[in-house]
N, C-alpha and C. Protein backbone atom coordinates (compact mmCIF):
# COMPACT_ATOMS: atom_id res chain seq x y z
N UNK A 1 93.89 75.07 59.69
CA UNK A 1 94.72 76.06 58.99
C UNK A 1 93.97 77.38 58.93
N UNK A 2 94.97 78.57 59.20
CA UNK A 2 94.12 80.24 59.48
C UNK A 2 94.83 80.27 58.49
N UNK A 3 93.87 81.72 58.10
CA UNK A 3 94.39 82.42 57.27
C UNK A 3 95.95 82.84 56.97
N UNK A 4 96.52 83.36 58.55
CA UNK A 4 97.46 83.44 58.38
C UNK A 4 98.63 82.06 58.05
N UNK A 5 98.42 81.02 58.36
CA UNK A 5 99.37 80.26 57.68
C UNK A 5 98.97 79.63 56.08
N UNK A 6 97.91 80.04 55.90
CA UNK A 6 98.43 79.44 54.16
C UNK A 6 98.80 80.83 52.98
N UNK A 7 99.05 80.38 52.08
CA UNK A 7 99.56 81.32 51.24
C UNK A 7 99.19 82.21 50.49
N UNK A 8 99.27 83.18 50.83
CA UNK A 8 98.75 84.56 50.39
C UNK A 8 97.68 84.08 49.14
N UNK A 9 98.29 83.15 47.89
CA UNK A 9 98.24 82.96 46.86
C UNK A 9 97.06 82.04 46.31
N UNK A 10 97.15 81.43 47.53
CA UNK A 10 96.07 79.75 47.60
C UNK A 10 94.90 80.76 48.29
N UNK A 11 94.68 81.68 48.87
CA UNK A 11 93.92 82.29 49.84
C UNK A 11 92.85 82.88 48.12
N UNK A 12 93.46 83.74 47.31
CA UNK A 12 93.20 84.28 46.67
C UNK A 12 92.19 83.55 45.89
N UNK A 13 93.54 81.97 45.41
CA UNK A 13 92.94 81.13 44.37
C UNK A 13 91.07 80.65 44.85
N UNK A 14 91.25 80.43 46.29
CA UNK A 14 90.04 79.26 46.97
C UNK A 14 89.00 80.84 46.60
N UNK A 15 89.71 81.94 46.83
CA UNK A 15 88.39 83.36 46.69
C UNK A 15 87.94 83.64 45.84
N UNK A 16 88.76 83.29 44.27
CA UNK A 16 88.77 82.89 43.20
C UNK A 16 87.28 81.93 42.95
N UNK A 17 87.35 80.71 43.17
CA UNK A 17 86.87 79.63 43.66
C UNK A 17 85.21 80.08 43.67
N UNK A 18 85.20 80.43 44.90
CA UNK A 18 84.12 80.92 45.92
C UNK A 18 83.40 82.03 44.64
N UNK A 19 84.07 83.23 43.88
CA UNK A 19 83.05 83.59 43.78
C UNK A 19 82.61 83.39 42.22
N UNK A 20 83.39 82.41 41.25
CA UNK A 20 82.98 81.86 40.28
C UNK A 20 82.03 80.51 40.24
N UNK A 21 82.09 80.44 41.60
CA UNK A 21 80.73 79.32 42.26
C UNK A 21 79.44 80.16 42.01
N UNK A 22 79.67 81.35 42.92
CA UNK A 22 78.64 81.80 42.67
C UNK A 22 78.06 82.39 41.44
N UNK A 23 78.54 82.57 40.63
CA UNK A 23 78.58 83.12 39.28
C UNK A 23 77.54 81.99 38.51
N UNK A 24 77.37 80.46 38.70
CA UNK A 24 76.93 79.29 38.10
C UNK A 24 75.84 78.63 39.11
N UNK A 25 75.88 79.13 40.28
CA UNK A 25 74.48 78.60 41.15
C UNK A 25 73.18 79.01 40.60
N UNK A 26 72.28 77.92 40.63
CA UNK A 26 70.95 78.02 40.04
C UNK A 26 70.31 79.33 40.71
N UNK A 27 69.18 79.70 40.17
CA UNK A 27 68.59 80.61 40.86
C UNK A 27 68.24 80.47 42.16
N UNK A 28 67.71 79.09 42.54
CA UNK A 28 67.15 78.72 43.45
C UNK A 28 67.88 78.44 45.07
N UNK A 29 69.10 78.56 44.28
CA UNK A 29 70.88 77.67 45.63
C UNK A 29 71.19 79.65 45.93
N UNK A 30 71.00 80.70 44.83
CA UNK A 30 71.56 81.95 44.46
C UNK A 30 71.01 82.90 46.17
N UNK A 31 69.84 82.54 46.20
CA UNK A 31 69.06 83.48 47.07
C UNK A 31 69.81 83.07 48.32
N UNK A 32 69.80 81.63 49.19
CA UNK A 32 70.42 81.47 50.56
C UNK A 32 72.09 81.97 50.09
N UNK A 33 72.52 81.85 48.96
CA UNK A 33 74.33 82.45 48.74
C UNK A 33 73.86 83.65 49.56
N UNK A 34 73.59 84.64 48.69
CA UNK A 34 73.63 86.03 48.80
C UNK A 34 73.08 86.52 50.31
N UNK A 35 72.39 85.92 51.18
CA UNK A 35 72.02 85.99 52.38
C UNK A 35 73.13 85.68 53.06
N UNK A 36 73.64 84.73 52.76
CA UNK A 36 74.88 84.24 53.53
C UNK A 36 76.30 85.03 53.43
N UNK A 37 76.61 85.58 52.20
CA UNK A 37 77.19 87.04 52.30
C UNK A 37 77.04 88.17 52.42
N UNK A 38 76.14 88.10 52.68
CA UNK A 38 75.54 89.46 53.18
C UNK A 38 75.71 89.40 54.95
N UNK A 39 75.26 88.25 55.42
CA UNK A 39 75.06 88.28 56.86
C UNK A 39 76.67 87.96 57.27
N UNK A 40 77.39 87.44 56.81
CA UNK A 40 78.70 87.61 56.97
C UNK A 40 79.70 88.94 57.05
N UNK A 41 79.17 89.60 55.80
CA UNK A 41 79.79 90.90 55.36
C UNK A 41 79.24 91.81 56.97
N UNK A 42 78.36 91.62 57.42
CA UNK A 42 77.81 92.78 58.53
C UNK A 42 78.27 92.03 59.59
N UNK A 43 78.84 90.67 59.91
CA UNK A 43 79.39 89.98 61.15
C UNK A 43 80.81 90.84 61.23
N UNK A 44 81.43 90.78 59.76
CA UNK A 44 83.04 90.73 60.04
C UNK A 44 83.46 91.83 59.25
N UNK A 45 82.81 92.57 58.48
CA UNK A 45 83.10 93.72 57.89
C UNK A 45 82.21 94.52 57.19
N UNK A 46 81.41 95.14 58.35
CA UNK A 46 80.46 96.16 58.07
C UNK A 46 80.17 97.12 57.45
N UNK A 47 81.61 97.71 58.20
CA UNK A 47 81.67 99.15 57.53
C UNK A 47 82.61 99.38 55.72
N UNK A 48 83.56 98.80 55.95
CA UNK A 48 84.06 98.63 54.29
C UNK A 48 82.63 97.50 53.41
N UNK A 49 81.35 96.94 54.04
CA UNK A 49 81.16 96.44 52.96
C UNK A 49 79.46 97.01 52.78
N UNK A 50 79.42 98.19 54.09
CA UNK A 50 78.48 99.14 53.58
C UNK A 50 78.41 100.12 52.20
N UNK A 51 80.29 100.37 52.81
CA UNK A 51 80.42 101.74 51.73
C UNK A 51 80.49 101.06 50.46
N UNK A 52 80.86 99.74 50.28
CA UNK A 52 81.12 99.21 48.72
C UNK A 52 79.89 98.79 47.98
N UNK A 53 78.95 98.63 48.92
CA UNK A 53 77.45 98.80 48.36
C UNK A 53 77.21 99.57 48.09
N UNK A 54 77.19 100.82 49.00
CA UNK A 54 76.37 102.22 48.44
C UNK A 54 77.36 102.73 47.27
N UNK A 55 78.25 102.38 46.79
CA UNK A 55 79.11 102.50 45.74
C UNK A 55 78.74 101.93 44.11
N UNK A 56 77.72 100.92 44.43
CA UNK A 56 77.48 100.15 43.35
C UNK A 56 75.72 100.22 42.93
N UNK A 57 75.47 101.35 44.45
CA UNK A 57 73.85 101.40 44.33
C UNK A 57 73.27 101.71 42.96
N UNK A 58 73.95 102.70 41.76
CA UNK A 58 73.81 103.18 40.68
C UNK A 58 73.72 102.27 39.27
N UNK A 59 75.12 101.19 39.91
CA UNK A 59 74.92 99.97 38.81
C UNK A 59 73.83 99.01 39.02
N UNK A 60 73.85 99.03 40.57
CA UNK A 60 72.23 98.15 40.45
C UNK A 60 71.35 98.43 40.31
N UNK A 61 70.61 99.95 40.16
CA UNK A 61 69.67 100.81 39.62
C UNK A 61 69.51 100.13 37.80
N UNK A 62 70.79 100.53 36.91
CA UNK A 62 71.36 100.16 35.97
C UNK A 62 70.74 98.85 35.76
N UNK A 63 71.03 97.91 36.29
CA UNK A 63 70.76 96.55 35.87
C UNK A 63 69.26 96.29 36.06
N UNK A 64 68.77 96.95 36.63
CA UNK A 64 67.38 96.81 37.00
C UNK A 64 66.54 97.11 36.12
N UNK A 65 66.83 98.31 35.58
CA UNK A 65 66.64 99.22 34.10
C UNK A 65 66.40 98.34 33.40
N UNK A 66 67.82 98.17 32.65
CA UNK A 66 68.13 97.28 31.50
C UNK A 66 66.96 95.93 31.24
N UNK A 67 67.70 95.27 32.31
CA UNK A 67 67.07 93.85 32.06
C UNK A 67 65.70 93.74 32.23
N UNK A 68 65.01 94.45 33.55
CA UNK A 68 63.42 94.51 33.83
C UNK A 68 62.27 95.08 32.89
N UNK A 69 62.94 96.37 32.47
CA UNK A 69 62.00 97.13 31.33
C UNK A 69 62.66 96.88 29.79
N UNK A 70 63.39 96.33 29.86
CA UNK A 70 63.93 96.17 28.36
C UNK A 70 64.30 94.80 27.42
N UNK A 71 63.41 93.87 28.34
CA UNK A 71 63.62 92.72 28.39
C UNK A 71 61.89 92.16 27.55
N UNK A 72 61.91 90.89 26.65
CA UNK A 72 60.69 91.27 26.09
C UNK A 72 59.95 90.08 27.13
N UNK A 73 58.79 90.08 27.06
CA UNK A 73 58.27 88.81 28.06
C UNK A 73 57.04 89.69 28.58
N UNK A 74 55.95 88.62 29.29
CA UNK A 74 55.13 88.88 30.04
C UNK A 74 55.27 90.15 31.07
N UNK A 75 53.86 91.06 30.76
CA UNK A 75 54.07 91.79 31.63
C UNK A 75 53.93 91.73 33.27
N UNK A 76 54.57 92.41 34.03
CA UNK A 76 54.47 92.63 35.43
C UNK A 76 53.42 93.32 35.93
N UNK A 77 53.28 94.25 35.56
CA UNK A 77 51.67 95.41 35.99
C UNK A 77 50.83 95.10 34.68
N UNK A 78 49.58 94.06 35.28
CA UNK A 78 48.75 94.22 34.11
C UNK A 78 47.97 95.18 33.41
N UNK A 79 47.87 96.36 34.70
CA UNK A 79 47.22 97.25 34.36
C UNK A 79 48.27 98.75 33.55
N UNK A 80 49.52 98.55 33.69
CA UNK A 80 50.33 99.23 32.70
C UNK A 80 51.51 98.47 32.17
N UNK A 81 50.58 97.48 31.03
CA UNK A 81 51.79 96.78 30.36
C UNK A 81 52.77 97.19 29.33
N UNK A 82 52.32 98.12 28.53
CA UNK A 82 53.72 99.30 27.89
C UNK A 82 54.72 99.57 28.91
N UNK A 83 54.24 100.08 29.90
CA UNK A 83 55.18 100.94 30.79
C UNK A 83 55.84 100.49 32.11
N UNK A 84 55.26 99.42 32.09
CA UNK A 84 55.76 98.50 33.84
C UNK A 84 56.87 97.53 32.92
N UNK A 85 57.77 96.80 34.03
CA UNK A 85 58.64 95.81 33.80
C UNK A 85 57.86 94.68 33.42
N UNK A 86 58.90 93.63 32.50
CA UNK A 86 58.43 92.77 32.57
C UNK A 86 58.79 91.18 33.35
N UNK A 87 57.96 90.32 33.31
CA UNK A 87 57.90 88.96 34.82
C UNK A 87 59.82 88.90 34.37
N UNK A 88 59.58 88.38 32.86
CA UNK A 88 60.96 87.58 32.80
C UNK A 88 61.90 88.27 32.53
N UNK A 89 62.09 89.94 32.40
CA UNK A 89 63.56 91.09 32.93
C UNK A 89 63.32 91.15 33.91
N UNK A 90 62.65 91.05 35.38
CA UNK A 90 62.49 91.39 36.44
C UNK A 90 63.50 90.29 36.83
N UNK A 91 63.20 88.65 36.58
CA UNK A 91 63.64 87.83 37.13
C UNK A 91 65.15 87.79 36.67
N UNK A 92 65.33 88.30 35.46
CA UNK A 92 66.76 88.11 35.25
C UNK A 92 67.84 89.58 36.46
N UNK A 93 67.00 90.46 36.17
CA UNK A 93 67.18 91.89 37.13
C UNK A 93 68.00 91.44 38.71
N UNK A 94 66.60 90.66 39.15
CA UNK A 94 67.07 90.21 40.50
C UNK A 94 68.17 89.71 40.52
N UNK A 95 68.18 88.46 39.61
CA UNK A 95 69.71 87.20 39.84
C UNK A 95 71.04 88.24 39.07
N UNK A 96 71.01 88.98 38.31
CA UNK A 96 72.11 89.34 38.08
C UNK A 96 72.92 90.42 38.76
N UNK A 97 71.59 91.04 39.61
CA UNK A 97 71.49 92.25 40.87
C UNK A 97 72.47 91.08 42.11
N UNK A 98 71.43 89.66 42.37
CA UNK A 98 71.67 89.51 43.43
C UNK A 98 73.73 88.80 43.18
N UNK A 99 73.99 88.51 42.24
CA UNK A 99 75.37 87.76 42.17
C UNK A 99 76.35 88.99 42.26
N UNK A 100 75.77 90.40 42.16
CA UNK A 100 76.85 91.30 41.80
C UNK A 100 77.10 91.95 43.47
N UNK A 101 75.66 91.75 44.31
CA UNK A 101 75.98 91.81 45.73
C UNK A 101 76.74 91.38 46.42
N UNK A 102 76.37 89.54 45.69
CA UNK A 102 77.16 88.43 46.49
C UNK A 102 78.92 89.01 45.91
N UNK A 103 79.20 88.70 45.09
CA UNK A 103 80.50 89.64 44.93
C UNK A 103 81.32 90.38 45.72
N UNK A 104 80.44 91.54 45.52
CA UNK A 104 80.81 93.11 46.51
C UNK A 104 81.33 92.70 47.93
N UNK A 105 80.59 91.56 48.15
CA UNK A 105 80.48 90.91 49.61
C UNK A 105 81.42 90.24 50.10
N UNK A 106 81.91 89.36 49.14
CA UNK A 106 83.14 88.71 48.61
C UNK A 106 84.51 89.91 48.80
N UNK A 107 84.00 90.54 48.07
CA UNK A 107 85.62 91.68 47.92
C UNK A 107 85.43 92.45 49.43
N UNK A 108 84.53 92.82 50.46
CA UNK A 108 84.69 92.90 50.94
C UNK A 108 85.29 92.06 52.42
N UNK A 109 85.00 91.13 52.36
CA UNK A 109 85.48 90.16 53.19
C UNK A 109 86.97 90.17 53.00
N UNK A 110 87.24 89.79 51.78
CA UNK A 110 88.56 89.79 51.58
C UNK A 110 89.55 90.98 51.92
N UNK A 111 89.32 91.94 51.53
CA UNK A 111 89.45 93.59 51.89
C UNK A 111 90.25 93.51 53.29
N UNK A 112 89.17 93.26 53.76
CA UNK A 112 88.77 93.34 55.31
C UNK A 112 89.85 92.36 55.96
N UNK A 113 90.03 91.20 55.52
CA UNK A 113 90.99 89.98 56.55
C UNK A 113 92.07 89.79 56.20
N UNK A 114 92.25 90.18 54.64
CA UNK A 114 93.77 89.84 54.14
C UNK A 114 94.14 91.37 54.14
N UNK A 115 95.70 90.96 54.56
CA UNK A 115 96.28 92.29 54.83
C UNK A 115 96.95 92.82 53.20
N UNK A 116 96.89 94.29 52.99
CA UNK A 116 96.93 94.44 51.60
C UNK A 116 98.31 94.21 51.06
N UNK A 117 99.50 94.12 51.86
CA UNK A 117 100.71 93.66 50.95
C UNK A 117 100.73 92.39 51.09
N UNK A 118 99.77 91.52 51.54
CA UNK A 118 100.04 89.57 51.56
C UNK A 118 98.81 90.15 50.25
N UNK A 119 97.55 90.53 50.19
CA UNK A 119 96.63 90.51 49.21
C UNK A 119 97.56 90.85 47.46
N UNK A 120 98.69 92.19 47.63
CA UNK A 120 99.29 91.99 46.48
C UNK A 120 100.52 91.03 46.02
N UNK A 121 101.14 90.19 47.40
CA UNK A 121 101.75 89.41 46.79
C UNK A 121 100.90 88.01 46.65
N UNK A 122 99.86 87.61 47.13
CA UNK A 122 99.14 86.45 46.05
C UNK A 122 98.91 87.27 44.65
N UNK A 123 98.47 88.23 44.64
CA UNK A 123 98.48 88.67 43.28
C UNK A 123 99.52 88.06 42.53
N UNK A 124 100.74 88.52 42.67
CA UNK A 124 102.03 88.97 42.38
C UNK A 124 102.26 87.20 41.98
N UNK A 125 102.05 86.13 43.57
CA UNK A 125 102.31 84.94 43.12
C UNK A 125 101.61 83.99 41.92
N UNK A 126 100.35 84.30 41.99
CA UNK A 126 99.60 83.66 40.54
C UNK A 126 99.50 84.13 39.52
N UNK A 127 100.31 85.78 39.23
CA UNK A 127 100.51 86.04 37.64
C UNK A 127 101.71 85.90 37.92
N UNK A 128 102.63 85.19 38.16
CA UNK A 128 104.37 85.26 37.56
C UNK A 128 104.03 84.28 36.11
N UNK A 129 103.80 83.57 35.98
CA UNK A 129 103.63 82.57 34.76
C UNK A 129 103.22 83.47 33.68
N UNK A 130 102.10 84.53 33.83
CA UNK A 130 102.24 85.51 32.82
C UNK A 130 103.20 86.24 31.74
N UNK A 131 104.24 85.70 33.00
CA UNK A 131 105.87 86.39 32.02
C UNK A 131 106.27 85.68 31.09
N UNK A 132 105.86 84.51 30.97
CA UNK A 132 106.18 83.79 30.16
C UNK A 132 105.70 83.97 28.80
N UNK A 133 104.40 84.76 28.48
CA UNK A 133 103.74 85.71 27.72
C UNK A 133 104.54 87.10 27.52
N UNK A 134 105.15 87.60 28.14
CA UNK A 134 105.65 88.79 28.34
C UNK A 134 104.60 89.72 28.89
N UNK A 135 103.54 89.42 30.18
CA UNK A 135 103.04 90.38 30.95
C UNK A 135 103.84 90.21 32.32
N UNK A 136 104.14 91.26 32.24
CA UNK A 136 104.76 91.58 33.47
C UNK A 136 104.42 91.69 34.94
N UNK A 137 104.35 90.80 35.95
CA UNK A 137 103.44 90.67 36.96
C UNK A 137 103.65 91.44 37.91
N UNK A 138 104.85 92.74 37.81
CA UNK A 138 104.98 93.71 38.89
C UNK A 138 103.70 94.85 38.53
N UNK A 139 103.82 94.79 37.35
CA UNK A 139 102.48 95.94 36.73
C UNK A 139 101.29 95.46 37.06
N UNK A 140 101.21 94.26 36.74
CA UNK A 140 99.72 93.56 37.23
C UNK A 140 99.13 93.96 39.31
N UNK A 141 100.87 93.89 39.67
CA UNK A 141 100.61 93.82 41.36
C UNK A 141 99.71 95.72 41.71
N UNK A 142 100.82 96.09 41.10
CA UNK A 142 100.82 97.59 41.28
C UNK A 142 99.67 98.01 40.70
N UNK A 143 99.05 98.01 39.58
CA UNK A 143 97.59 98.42 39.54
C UNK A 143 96.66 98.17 40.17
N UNK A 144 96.64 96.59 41.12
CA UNK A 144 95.58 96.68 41.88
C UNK A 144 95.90 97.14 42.90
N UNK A 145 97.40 97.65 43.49
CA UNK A 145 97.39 98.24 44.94
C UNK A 145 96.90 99.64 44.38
N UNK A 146 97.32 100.34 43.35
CA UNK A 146 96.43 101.48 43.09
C UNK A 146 95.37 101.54 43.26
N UNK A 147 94.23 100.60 42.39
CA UNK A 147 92.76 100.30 42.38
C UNK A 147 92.27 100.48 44.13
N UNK A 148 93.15 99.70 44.95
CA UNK A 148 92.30 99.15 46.21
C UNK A 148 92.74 100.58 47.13
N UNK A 149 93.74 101.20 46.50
CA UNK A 149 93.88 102.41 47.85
C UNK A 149 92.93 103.54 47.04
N UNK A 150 92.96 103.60 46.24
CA UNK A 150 91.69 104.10 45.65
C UNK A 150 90.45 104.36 46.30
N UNK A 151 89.73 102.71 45.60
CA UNK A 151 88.80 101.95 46.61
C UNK A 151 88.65 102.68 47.68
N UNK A 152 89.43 102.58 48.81
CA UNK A 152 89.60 102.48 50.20
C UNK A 152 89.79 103.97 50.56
N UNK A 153 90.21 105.13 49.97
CA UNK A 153 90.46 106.78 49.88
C UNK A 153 88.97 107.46 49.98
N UNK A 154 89.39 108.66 50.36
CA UNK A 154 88.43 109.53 50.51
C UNK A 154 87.07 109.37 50.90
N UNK A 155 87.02 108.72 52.05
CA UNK A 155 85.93 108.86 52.77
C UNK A 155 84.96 109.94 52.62
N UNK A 156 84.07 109.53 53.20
CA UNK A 156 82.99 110.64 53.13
C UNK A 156 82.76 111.76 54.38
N UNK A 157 83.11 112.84 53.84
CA UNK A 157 83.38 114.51 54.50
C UNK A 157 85.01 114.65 54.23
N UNK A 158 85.60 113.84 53.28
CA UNK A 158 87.45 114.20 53.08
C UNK A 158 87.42 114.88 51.76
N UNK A 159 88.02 115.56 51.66
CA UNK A 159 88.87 116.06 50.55
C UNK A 159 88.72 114.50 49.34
N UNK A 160 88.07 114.45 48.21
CA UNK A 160 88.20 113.71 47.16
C UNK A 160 89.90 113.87 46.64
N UNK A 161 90.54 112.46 46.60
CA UNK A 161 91.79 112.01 45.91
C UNK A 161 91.75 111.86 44.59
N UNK A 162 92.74 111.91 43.74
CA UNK A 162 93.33 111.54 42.90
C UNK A 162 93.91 110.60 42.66
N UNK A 163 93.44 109.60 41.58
CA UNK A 163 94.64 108.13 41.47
C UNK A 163 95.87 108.31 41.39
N UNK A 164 96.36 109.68 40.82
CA UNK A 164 97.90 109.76 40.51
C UNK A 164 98.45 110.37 41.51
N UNK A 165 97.73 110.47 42.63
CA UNK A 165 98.93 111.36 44.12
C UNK A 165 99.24 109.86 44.69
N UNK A 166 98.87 109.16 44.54
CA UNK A 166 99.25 107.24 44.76
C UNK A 166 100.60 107.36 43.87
N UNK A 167 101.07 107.68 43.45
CA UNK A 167 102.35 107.21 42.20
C UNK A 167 103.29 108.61 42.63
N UNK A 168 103.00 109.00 43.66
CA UNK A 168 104.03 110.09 44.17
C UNK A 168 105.12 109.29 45.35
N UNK A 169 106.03 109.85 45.30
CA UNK A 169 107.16 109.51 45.39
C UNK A 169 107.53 110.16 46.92
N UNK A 170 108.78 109.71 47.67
CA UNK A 170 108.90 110.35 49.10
C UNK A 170 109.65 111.66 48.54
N UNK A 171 110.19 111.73 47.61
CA UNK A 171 110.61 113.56 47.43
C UNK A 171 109.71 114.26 47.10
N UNK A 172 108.22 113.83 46.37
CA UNK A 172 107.21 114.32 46.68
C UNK A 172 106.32 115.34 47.89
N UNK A 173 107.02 114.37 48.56
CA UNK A 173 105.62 114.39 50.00
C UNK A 173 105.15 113.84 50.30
N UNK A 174 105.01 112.32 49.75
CA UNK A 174 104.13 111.59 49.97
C UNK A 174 104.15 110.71 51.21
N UNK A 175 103.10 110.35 51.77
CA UNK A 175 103.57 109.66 53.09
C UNK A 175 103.51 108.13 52.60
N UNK A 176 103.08 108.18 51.31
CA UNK A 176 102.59 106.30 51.17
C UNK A 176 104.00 105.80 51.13
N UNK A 177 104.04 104.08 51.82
CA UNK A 177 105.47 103.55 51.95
C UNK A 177 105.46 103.13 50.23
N UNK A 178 107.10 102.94 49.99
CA UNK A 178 107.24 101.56 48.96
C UNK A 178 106.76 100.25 48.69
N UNK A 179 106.52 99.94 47.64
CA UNK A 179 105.85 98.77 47.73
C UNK A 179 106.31 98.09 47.44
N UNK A 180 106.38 97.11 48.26
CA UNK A 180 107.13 96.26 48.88
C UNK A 180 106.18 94.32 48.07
N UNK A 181 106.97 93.83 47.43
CA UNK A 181 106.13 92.57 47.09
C UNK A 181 106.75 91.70 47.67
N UNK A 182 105.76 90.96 48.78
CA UNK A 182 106.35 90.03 49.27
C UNK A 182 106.23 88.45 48.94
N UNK A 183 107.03 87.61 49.18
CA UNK A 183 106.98 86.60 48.42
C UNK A 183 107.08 85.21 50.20
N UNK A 184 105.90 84.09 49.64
CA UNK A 184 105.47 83.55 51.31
C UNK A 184 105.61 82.08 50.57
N UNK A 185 106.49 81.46 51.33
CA UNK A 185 106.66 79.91 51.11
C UNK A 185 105.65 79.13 50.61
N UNK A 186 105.26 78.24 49.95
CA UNK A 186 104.25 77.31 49.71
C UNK A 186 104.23 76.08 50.38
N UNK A 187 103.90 75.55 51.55
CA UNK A 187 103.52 74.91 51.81
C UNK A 187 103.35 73.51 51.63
N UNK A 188 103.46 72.47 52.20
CA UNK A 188 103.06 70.80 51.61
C UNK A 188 101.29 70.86 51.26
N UNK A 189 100.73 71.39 52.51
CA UNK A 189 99.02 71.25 52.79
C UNK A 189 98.84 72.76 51.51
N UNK A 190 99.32 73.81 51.34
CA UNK A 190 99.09 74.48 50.46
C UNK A 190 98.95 74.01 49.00
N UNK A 191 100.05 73.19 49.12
CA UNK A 191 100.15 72.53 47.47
C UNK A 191 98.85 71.68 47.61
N UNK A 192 98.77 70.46 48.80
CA UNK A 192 97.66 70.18 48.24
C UNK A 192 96.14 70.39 47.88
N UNK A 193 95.69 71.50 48.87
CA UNK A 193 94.68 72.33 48.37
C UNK A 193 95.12 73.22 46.95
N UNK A 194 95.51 73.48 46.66
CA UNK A 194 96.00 73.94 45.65
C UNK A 194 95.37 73.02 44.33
N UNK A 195 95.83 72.21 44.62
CA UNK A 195 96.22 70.64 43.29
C UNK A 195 94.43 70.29 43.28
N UNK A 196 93.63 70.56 45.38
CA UNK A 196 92.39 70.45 45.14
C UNK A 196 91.34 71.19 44.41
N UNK A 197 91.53 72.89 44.58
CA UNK A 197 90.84 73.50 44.02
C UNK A 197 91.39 73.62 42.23
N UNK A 198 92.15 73.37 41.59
CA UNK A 198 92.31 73.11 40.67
C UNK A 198 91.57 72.20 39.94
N UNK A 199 91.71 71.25 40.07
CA UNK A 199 90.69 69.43 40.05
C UNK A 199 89.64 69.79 39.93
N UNK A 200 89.11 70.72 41.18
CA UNK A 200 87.01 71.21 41.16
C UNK A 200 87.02 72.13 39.72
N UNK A 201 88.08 73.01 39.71
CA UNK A 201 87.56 73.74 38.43
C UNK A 201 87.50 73.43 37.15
N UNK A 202 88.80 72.76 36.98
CA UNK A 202 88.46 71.63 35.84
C UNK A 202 87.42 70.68 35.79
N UNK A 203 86.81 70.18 36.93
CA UNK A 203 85.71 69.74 36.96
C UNK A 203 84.28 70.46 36.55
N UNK A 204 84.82 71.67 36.94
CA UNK A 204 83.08 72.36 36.71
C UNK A 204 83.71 73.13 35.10
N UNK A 205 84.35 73.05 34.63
CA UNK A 205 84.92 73.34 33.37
C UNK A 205 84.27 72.44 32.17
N UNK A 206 84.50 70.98 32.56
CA UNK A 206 83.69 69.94 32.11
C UNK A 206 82.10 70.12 31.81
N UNK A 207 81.54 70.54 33.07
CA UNK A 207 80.46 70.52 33.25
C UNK A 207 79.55 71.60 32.17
């Protein structure tokens, strides 16, 4: 089964999956993850998952900060222990540095292979039950197609965008199409991966 035949929705859920795995891998399982999306991200999507790094270079500066020098524990430089990091913020620094890579890596892959109106109708398909709450899952779809053309806007040497020229209209000017939510059969083998990755999470829910 490709991508293209299972359901927008189940695609999402298993990505879902994948990166709340990584979120709970020991430190030790954490290091070959993050190698492994990383060396993926530069096989199959280089360039969207360069720029989404150098995008996040500031928060990982940030986390490095925080947790390394502000963290109480053994020092790192014995010879400037006021002022150097310390062993045990360094170590938390790295793993919370390295899961936010593995991530980035994640959203880029995805970015990259799912096409963005199948990417907002799995959206679209795993919050309908929301309504039953009264959240409305066309609003839910439509903010992340905002978020991701966003994301994906103003390259570097373009004219910087605006989130709200996205919400312009064709009497506008605008060239962006309608958005369009599409809705993709479910499957027998969908349901049952479905019913599978469900089972694992309740399983690691347990855990």
């Amino acid at each position: 089964m490709t991508l293209n035949d299972m359901h927008s929705g189940l695609i999402l859920l298993l990505w879902l999956a994948a990166v709340a795995s990584i979120q709970i891998l020991p430190p030790a399982a954490l290091g070959p993850a993050v190698l492994s999306c990383t060396a993926a991200v530069l096989l199959f999507a280089r360039v969207r998952g360069l720029r989404l790094l150098r995008r996040i270079r500031v928060l990982l500066l940030a986390i490095v900060v925080l947790f390394a020098w502000f963290t109480p524990g053994e020092a790192l430089l014995l010879d400037w222990p006021r002022l150097g990091p310390s062993r045990e913020g360094s170590v938390l620094a790295l793993v919370h540095g390295a899961r936010l890579v593995a991530v980035v890596c994640a959203v880029a892959l995805l970015l990259e292979h799912l096409p963005l109106p199948r990417l907002i109708g799995g959206l679209y398909a795993l919050s309908r039950p929301l309504r039953l709450i009264g959240v409305p899952p066309e609003r839910l779809a439509l903010r992340l197609l905002l978020v991701l053309r966003y994301v994906d806007a103003s390259p570097r040497g373009h004219k910087q965008m605006h989130w709200k020229e996205w919400l312009e209209d064709e009497a506008t000017g605008s060239d962006n199409p309608a958005v369009l939510l599409q809705r993709e059969r479910l499957s027998r083998t969908d349901a049952v991966v479905a019913l599978g990755v469900f089972a694992m999470l309740f399983w690691w829910s347990l855990g």
